[in-house]
Protein backbone atom coordinates (compact mmCIF):
# COMPACT_ATOMS: atom_id res chain seq x y z
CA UNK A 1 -2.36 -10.10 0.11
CA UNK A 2 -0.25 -7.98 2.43
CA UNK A 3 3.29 -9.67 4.05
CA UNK A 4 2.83 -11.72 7.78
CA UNK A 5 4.66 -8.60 9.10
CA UNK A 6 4.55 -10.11 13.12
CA UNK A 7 5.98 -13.62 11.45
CA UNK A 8 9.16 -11.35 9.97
CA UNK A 9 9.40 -9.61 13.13
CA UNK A 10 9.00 -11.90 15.66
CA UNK A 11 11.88 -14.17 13.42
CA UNK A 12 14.11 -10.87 13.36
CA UNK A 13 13.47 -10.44 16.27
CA UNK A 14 14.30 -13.79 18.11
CA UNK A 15 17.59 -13.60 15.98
CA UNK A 16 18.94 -10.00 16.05
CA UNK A 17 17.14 -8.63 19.15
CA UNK A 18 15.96 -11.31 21.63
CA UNK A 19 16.32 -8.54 24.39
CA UNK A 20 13.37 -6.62 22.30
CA UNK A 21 10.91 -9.02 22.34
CA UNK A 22 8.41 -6.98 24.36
CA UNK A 23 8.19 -4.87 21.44
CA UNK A 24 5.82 -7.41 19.30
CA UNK A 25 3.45 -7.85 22.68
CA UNK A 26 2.57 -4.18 23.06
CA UNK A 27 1.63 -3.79 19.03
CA UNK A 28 -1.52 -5.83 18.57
CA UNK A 29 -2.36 -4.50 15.18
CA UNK A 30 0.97 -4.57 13.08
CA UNK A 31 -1.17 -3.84 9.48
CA UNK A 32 -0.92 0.00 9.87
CA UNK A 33 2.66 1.59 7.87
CA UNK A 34 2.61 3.40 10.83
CA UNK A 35 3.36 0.56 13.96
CA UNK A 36 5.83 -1.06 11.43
CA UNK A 37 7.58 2.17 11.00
CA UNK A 38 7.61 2.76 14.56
CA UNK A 39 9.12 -1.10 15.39
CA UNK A 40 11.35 -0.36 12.80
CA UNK A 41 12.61 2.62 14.29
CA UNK A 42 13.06 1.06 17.59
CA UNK A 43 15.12 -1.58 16.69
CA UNK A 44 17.43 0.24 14.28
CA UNK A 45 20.54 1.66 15.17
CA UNK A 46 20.54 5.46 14.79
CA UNK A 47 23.21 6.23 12.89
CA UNK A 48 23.08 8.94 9.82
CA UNK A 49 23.84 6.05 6.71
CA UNK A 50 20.71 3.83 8.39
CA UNK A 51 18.73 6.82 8.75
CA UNK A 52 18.89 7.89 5.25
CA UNK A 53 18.71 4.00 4.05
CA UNK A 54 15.56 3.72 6.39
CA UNK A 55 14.24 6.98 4.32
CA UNK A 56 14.13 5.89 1.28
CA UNK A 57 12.05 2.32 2.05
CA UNK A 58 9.46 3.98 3.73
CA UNK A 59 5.90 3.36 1.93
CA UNK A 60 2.67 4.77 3.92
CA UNK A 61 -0.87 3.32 2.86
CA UNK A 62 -3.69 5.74 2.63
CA UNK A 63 -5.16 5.19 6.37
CA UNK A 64 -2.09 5.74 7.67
CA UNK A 65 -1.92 8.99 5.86
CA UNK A 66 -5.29 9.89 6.67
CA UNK A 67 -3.84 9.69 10.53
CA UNK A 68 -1.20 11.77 10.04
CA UNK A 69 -3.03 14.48 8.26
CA UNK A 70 -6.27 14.26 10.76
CA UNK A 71 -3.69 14.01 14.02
CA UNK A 72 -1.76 17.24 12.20
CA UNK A 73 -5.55 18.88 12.40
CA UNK A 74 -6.51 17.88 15.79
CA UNK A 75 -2.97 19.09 17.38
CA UNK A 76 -2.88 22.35 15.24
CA UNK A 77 0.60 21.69 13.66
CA UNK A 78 2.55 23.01 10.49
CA UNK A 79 3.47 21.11 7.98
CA UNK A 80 7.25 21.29 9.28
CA UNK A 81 6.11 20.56 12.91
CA UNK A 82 4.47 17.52 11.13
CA UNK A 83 7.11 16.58 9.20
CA UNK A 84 9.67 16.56 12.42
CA UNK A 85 7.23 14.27 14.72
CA UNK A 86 6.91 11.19 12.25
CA UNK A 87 10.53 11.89 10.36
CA UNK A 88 9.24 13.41 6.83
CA UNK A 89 9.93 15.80 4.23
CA UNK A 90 7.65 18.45 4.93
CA UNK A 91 6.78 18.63 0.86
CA UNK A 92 5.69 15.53 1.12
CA UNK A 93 2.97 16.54 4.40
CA UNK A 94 2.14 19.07 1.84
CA UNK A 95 1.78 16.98 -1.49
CA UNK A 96 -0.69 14.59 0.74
CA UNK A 97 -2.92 17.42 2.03
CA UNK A 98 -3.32 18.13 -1.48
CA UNK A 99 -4.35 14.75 -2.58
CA UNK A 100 -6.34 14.31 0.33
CA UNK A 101 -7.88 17.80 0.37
CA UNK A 102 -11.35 16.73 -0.13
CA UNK A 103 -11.44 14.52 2.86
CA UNK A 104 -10.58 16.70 5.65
C-alpha cells in the first residue's frame, strides 16, 4: 500500500504554499517517483544544504526508471547529459542500464 501522496501535498500545501496550489491540479497521476520528485522540486527552496538533503531521500520505482532510461534512448543522451536533466549521479544512470540491460 503506497502513501496518499496528493492528501500530504495538498495539506503541505494549503499550509506552507497556498500560493502553489495550481501545482496539485496540473499532476493528475501523482503515483510515478518521478511527478513527486518534480512537485518536490518546485516547492523547495534551492539552496545547496536542501539540495543535498533532497539527494539523499530520493527513491525511484522501477517504471520510473524504465522512463528515464527509454527517454535517455529516444533523445540520444549520455549518461552525464542524463544525469544533469533529472539531477543524478551519472554512476547511478549507469548502474541502472546495467540492471535493466535486458529490457531495452
Amino acid at each position: 500500500m503506497k502513501p496518499n501522496y496528493r492528501k500530504i501535498y495538498e495539506d503541505l500545501l494549503m499550509a506552507k504554499y497556498p500560493e502553489k496550489l495550481y501545482l496539485l491540479e496540473n499532476l493528475q497521476d501523482l503515483s510515478s517517483s518521478i511527478s513527486i520528485i518534480n512537485i518536490d522540486e518546485s516547492l523547495s527552496i534551492k539552496d545547496l544544504q536542501t539540495n543535498i538533503e533532497n539527494q539523499r531521500s530520493k527513491a525511484y520505482d522501477k517504471e520510473s526508471i524504465q522512463k528515464i532510461l527509454t527517454f535517455q534512448k529516444k533523445e540520444q543522451l549520455n549518461n552525464s547529459q542524463v544525469a544533469m536533466r533529472f539531477n543524478l549521479s551519472r554512476n547511478t544512470v549507469a548502474k541502472w542500464k546495467k540492471i535493466f540491460a535486458s529490457e531495452f
